[in-house]
N, C-alpha and C. Protein backbone atom coordinates (compact mmCIF):
# COMPACT_ATOMS: atom_id res chain seq x y z
N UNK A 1 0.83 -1.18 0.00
CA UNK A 1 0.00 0.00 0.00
C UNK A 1 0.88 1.25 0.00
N UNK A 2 0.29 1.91 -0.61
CA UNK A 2 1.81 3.40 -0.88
C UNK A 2 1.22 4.30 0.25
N UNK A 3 0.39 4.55 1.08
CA UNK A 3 -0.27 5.04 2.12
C UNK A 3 -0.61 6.43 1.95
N UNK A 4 -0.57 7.31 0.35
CA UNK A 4 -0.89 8.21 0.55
C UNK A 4 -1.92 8.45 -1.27
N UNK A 5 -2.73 9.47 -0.62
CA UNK A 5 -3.74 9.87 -2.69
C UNK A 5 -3.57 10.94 -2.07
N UNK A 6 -4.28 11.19 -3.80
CA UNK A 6 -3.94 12.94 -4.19
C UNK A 6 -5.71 13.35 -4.03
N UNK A 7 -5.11 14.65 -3.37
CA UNK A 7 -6.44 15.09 -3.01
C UNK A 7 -6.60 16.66 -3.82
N UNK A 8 -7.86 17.14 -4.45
CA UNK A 8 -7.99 18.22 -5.52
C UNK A 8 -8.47 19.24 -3.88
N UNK A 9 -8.48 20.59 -3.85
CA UNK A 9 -8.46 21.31 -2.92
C UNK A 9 -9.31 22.68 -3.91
N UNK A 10 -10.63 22.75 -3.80
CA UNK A 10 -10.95 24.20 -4.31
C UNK A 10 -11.40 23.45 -5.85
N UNK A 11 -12.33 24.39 -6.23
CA UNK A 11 -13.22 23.88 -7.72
C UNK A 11 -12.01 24.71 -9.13
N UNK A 12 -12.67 25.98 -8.80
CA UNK A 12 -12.23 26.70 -10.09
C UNK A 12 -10.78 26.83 -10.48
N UNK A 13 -10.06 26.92 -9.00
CA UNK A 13 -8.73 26.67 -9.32
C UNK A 13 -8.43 25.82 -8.11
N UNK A 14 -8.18 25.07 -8.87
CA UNK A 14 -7.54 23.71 -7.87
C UNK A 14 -6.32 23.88 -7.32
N UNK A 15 -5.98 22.79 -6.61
CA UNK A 15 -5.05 23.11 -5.74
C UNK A 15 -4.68 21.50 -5.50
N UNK A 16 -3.97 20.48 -5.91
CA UNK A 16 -3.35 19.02 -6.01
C UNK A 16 -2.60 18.68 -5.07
N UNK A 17 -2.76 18.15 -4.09
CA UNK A 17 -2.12 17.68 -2.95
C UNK A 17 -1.99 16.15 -2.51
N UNK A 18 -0.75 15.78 -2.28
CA UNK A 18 -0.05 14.49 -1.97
C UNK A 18 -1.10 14.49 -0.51
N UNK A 19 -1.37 13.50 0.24
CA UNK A 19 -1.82 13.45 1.41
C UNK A 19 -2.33 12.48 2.02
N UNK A 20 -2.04 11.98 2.81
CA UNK A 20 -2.92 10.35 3.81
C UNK A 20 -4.25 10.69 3.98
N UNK A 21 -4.34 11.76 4.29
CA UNK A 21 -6.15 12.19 4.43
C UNK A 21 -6.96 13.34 3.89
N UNK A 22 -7.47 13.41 3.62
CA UNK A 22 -8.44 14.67 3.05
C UNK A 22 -7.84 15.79 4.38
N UNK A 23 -7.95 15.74 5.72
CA UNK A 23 -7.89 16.84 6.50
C UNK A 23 -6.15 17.34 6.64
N UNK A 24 -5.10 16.56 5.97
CA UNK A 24 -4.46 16.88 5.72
C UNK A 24 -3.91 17.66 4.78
N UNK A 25 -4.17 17.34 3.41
CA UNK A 25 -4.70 18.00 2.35
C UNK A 25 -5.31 19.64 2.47
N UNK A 26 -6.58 19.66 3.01
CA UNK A 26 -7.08 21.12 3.69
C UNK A 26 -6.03 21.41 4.45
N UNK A 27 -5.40 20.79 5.57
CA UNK A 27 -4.47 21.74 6.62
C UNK A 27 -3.58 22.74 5.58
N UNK A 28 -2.81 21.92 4.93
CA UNK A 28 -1.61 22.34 3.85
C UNK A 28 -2.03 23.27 2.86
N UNK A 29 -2.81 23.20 2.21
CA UNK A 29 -3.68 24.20 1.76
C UNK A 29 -4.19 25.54 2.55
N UNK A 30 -5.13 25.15 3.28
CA UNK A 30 -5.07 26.73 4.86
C UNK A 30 -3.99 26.95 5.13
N UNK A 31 -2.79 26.55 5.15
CA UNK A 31 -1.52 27.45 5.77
C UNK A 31 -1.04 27.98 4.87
N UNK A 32 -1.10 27.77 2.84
CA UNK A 32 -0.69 28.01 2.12
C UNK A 32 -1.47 29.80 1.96
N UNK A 33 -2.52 29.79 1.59
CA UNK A 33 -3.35 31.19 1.37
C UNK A 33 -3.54 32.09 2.26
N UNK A 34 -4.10 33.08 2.03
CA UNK A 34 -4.59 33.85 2.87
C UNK A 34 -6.19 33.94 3.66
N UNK A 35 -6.34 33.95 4.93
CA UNK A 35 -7.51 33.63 5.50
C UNK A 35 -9.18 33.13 4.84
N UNK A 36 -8.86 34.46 3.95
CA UNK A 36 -10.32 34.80 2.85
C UNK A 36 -10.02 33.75 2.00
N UNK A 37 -9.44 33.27 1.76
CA UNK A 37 -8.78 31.96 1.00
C UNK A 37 -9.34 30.81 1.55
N UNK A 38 -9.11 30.63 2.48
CA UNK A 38 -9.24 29.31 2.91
C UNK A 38 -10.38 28.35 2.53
N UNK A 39 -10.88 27.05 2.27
CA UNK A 39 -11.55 25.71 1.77
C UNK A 39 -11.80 25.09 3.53
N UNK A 40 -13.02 24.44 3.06
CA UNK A 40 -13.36 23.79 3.79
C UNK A 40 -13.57 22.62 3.24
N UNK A 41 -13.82 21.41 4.36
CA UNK A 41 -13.46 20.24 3.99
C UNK A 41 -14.19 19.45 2.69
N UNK A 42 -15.75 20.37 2.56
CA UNK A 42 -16.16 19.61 1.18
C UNK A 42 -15.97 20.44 0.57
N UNK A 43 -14.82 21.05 0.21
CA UNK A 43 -14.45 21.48 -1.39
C UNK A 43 -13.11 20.50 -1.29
N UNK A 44 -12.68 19.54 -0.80
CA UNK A 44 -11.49 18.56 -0.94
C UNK A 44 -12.37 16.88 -1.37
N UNK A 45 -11.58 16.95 -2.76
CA UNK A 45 -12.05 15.70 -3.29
C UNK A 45 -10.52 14.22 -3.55
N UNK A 46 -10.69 13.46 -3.45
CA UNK A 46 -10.10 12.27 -3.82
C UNK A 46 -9.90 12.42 -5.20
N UNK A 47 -8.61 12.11 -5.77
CA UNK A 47 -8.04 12.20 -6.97
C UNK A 47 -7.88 10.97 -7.64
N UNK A 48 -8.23 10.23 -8.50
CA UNK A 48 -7.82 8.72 -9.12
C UNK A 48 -6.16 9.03 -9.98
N UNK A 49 -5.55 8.08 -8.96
CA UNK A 49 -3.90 7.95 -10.08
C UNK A 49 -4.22 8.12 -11.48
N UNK A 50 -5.39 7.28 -11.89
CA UNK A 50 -5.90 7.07 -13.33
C UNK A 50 -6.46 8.52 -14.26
N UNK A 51 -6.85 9.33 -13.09
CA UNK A 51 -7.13 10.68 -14.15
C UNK A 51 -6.43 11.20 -14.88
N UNK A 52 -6.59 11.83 -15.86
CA UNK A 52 -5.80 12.49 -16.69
C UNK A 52 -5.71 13.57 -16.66
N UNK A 53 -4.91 14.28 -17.16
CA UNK A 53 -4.76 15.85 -16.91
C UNK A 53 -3.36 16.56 -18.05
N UNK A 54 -3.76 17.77 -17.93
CA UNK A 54 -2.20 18.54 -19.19
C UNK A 54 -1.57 18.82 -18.16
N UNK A 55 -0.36 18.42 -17.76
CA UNK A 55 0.71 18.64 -16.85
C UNK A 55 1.64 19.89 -17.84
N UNK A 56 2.36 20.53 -17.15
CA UNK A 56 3.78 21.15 -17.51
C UNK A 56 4.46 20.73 -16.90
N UNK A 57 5.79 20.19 -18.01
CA UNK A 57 6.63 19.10 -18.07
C UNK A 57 7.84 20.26 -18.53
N UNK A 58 9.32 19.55 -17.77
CA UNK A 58 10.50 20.06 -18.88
C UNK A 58 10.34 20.20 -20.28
N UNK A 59 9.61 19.34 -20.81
CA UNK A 59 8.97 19.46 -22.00
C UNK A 59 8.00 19.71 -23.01
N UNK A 60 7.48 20.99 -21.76
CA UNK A 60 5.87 21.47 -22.29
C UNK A 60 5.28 20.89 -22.14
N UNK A 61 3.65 21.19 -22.41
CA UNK A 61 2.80 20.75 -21.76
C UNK A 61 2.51 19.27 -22.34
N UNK A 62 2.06 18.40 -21.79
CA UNK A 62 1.82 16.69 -21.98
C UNK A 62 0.83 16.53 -20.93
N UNK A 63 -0.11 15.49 -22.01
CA UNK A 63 -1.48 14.88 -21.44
C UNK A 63 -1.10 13.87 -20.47
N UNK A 64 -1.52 13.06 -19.61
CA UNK A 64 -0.94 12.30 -19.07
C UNK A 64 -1.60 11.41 -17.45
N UNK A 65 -1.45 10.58 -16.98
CA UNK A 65 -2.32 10.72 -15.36
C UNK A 65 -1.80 11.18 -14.57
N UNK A 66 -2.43 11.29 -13.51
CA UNK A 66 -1.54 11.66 -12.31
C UNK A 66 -0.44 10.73 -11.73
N UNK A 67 -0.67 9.48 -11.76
CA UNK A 67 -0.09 9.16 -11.15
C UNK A 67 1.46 8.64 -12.80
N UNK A 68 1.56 9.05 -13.60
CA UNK A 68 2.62 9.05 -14.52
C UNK A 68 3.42 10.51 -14.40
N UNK A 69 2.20 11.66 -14.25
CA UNK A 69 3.10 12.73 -13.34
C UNK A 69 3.69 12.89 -12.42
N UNK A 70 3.52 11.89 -11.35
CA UNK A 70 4.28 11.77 -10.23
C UNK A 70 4.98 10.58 -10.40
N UNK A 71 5.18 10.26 -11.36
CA UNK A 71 6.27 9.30 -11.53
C UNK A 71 6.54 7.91 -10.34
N UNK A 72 7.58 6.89 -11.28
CA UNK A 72 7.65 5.69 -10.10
C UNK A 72 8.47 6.21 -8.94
N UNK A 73 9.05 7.12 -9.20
CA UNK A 73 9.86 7.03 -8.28
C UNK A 73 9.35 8.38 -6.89
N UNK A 74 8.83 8.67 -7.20
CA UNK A 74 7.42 8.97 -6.03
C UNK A 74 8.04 8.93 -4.72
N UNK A 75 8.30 9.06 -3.39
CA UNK A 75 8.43 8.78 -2.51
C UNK A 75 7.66 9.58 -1.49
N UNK A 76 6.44 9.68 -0.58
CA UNK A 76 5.44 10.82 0.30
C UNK A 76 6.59 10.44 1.13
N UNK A 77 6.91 11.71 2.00
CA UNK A 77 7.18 11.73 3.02
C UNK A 77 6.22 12.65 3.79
N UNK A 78 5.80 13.85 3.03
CA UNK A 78 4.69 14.70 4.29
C UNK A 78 4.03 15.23 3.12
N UNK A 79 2.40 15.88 3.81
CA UNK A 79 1.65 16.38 2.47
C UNK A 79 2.56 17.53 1.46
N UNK A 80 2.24 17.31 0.38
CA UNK A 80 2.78 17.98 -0.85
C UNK A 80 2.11 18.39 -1.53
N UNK A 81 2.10 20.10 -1.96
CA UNK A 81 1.42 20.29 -3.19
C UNK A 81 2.31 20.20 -4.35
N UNK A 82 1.46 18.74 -5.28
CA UNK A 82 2.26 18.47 -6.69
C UNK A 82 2.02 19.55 -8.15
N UNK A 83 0.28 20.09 -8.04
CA UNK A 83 0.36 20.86 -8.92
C UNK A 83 -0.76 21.45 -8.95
N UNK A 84 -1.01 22.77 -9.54
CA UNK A 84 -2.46 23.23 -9.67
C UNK A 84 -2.86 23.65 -11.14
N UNK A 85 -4.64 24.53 -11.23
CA UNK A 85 -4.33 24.88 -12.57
C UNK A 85 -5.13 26.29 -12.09
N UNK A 86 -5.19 26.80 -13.45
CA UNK A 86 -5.15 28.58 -13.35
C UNK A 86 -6.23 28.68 -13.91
């Protein structure tokens, strides 16, 4: 078990976070913005490795899943934001 999913944070502009739990996910996110900013826990959704998405890559932008964007060599050590969109 790799013990951690990616959790989406916020609708219109997302916010992609490595995380063991949804309330982790939100924490890392609330410390990131500013107050008026802040998400509450149902705007944090569960991410499938399997989704797809246009990443920016060293090599411009490429279609791809999440979990091929975060590559094998992957390692969580604490929540992470991997990426957002605009």
């Amino acid at each position: 078990m790799m013990g951690f999913k990616i959790f989406q944070v916020g609708e219109d502009y997302a916010t992609y976070i490595v995380a063991q739990t949804e309330e982790e996910a939100l924490d890392l996110y609330n410390s990131c913005v500013d107050v008026g900013d802040h998400e509450t826990i149902e705007n944090v959704s569960e991410v499938s490795f399997d989704s797809k998405g246009r990443f920016e890559t060293e090599h411009g932008y490429q279609d791809m899943t999440f979990g091929e964007f975060l590559g094998k060599d992957f390692v969580y050590d604490e929540p992470t934001v991997i990426c957002w969109n605009e």
